[in-house]
Each structure stands twice: as structure tokens, then as C-alpha cells.
C-alpha atoms as a PDB file:
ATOM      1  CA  UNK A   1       5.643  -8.949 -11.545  1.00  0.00           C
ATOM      2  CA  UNK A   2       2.258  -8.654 -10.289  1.00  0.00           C
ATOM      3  CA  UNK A   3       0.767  -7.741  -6.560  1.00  0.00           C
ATOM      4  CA  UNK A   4      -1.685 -10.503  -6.284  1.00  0.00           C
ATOM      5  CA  UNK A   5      -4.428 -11.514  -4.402  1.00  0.00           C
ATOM      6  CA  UNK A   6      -5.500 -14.670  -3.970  1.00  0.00           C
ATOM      7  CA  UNK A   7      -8.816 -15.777  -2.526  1.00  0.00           C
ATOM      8  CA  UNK A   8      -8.833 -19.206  -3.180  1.00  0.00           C
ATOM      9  CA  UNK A   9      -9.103 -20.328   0.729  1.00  0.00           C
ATOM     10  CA  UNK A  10      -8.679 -24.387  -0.342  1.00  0.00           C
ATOM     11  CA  UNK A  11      -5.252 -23.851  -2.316  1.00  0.00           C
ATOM     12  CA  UNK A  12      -1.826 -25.164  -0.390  1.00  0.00           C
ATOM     13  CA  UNK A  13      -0.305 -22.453  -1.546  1.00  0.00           C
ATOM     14  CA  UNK A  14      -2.782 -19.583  -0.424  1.00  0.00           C
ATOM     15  CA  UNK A  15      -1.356 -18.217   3.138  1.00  0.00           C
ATOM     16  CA  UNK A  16      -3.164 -15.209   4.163  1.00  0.00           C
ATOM     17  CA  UNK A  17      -4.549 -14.215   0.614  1.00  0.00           C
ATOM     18  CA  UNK A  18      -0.758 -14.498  -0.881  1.00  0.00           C
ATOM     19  CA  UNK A  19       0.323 -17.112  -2.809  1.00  0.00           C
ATOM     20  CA  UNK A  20       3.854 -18.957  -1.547  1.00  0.00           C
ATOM     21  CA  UNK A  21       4.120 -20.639  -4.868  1.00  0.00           C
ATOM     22  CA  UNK A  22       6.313 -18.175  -6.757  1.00  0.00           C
ATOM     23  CA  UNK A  23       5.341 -18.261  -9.978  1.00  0.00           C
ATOM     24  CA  UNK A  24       1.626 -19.439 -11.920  1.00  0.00           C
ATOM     25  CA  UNK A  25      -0.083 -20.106 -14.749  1.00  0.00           C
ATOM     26  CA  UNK A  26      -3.299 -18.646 -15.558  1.00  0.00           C
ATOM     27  CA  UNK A  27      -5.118 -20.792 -18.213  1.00  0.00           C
ATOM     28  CA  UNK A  28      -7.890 -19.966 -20.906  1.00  0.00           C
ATOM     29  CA  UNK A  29      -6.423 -20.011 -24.358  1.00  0.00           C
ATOM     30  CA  UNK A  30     -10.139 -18.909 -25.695  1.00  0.00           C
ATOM     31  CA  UNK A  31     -11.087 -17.448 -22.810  1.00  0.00           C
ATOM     32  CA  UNK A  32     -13.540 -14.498 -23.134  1.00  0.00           C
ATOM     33  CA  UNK A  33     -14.417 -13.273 -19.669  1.00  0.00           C
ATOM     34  CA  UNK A  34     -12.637 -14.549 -16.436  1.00  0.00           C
ATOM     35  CA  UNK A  35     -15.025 -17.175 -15.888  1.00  0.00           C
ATOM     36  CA  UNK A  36     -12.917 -18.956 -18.776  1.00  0.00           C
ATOM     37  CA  UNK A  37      -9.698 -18.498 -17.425  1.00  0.00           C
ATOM     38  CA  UNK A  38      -8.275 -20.745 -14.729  1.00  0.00           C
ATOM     39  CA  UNK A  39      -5.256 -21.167 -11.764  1.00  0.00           C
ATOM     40  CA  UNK A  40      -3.639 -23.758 -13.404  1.00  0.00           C
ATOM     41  CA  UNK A  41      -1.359 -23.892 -10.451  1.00  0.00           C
ATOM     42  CA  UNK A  42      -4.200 -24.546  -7.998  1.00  0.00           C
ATOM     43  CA  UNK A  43      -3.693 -27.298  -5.696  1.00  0.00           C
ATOM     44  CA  UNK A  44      -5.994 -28.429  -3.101  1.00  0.00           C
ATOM     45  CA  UNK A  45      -5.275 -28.079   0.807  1.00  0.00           C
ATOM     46  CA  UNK A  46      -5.448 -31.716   1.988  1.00  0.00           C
ATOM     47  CA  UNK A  47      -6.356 -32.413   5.734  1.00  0.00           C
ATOM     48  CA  UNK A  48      -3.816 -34.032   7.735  1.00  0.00           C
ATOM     49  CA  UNK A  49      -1.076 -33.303   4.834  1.00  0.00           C
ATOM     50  CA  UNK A  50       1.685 -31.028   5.488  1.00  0.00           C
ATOM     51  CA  UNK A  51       0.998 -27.322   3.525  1.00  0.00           C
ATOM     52  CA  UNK A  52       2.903 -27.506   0.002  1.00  0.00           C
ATOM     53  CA  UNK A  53       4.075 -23.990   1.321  1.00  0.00           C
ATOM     54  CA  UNK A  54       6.093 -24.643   4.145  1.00  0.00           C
ATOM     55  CA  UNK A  55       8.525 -26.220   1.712  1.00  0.00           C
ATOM     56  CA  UNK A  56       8.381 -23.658  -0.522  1.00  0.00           C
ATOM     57  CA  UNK A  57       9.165 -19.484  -0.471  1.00  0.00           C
ATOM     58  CA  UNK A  58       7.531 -17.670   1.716  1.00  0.00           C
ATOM     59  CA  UNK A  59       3.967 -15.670   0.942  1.00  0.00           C
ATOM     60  CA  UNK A  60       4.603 -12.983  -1.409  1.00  0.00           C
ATOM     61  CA  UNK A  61       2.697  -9.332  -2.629  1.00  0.00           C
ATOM     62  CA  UNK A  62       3.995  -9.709  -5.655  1.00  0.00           C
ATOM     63  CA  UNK A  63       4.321 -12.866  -8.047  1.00  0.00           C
ATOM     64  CA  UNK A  64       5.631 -13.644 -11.885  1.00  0.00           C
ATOM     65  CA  UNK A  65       2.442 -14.835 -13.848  1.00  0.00           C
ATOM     66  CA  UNK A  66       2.428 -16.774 -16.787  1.00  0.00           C
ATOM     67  CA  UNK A  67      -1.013 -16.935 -19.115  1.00  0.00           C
ATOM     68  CA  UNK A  68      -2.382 -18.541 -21.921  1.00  0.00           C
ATOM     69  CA  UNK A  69      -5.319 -15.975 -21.921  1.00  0.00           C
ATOM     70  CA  UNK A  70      -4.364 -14.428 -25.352  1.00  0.00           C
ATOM     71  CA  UNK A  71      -7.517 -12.321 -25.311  1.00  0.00           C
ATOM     72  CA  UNK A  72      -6.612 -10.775 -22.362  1.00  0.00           C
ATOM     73  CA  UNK A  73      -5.864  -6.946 -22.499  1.00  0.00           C
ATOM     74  CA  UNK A  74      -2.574  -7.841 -20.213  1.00  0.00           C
ATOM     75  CA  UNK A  75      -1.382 -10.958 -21.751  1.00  0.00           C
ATOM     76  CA  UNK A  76       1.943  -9.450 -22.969  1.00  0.00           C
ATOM     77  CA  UNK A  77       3.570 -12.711 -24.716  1.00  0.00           C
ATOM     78  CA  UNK A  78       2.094 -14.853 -22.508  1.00  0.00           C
ATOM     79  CA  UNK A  79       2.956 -12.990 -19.185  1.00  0.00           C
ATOM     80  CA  UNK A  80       0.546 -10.853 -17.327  1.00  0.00           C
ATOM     81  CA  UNK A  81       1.368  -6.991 -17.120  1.00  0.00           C
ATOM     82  CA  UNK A  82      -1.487  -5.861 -14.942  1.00  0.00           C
ATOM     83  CA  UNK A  83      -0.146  -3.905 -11.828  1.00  0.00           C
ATOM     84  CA  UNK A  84      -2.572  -5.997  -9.822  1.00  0.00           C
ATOM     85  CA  UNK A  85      -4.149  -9.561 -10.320  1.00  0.00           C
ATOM     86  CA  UNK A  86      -7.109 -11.270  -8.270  1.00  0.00           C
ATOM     87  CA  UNK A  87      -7.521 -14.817  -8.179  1.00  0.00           C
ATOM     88  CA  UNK A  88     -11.157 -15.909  -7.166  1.00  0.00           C
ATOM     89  CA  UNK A  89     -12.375 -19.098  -6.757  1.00  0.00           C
ATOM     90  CA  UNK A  90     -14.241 -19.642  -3.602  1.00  0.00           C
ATOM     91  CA  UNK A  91     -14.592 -23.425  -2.265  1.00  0.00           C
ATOM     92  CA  UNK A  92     -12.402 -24.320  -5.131  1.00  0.00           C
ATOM     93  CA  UNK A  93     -11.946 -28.010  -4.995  1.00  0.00           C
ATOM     94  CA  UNK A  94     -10.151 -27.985  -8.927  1.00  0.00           C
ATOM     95  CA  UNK A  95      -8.278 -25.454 -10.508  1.00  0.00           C
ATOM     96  CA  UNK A  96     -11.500 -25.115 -13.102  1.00  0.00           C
ATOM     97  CA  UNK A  97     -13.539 -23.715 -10.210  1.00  0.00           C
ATOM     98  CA  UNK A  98     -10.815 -20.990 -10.012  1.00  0.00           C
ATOM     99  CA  UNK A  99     -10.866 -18.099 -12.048  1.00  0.00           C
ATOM    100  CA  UNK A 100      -8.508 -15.081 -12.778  1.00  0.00           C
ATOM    101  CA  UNK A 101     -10.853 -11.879 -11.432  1.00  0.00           C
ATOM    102  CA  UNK A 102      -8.189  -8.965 -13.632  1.00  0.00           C
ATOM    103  CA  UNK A 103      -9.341 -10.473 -16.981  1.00  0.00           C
ATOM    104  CA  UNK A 104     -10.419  -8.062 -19.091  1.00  0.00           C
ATOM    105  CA  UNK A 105     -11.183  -8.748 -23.119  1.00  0.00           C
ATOM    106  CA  UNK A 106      -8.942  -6.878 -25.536  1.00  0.00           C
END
């Protein structure tokens, strides 16, 4: 598992740069730099909607990631195995304006 920071302000599941998800999927089968890859589990913060994360585990360090980046130096059949993963995507209003930040070409 992977300490992860999230920066992604607008996503439910982003409490205090954590993610209370559990798990994700970082997308970008062809990716080749980060701005191809994707939170696939990105979901939007709606206003006046209850937080998908108070249902839900509570904020975590460290979080199971699946990818699909296959180019990725840490894609390890199809999990990540970087000791640290940052997920950017400021103002993100859809999980393509989201972008995993550890990527890193093999």
C-alpha cells in the first residue's frame, strides 16, 4: 500500500489531503507522462449532498492502488509499488482533470 496524497480539493472522498475511499484506480493505459493518467475514482463534492465519506472508512495515509498505467515505472501487475503517490488535479470537476503526480515512464 501506498502513503498518498491527494490534492484534489473537489473530490467527496478527499478529507484533509487523504482519501476515505479505500482503494483507487489510476487510469492511462498509454499514458506517457502523468498528464495522461487519471483518478478514475474521482467523484465530485456536490453542494448540499451529504460527503460520500462519511459513509465510508475513515481518511487514510496509506491506500491500495490499482493502475492501468502499464508504462509506469511502478505499475507492478497493475498495482502501484511506489512508497508514496500524489494525486493532483486542482479544481477538478471530472476525473480527466485529475492526474497521478508519481508517474514516472519506464
Amino acid at each position: 500500500m501506498a502513503d498518498l496524497k491527494c490534492v484534489v480539493e473537489n473530490c467527496t472522498y478527499n478529507k484533509d489531503c487523504l482519501c476515505s475511499k479505500g482503494d483507487i484506480m489510476v487510469g492511462g493505459k498509454h499514458a506517457c507522462d502523468c498528464d495522461g493518467t487519471c483518478c478514475e475514482s474521482f467523484a465530485q463534492k456536490r453542494e448540499g449532498r451529504e460527503s460520500f465519506s462519511n459513509s465510508l472508512s475513515h481518511p487514510s495515509h496509506t491506500i491500495s492502488i490499482d493502475c492501468e498505467a502499464v508504462k509506469c515505472i511502478y505499475n507492478s501487475n497493475y498495482k502501484c509499488a511506489a512508497e508514496h503517490v500524489d494525486i493532483k488535479g486542482c479544481g477538478a470537476s471530472d476525473c480527466r482533470e485529475t492526474a497521478c503526480a508519481t508517474f514516472s515512464e519506464k
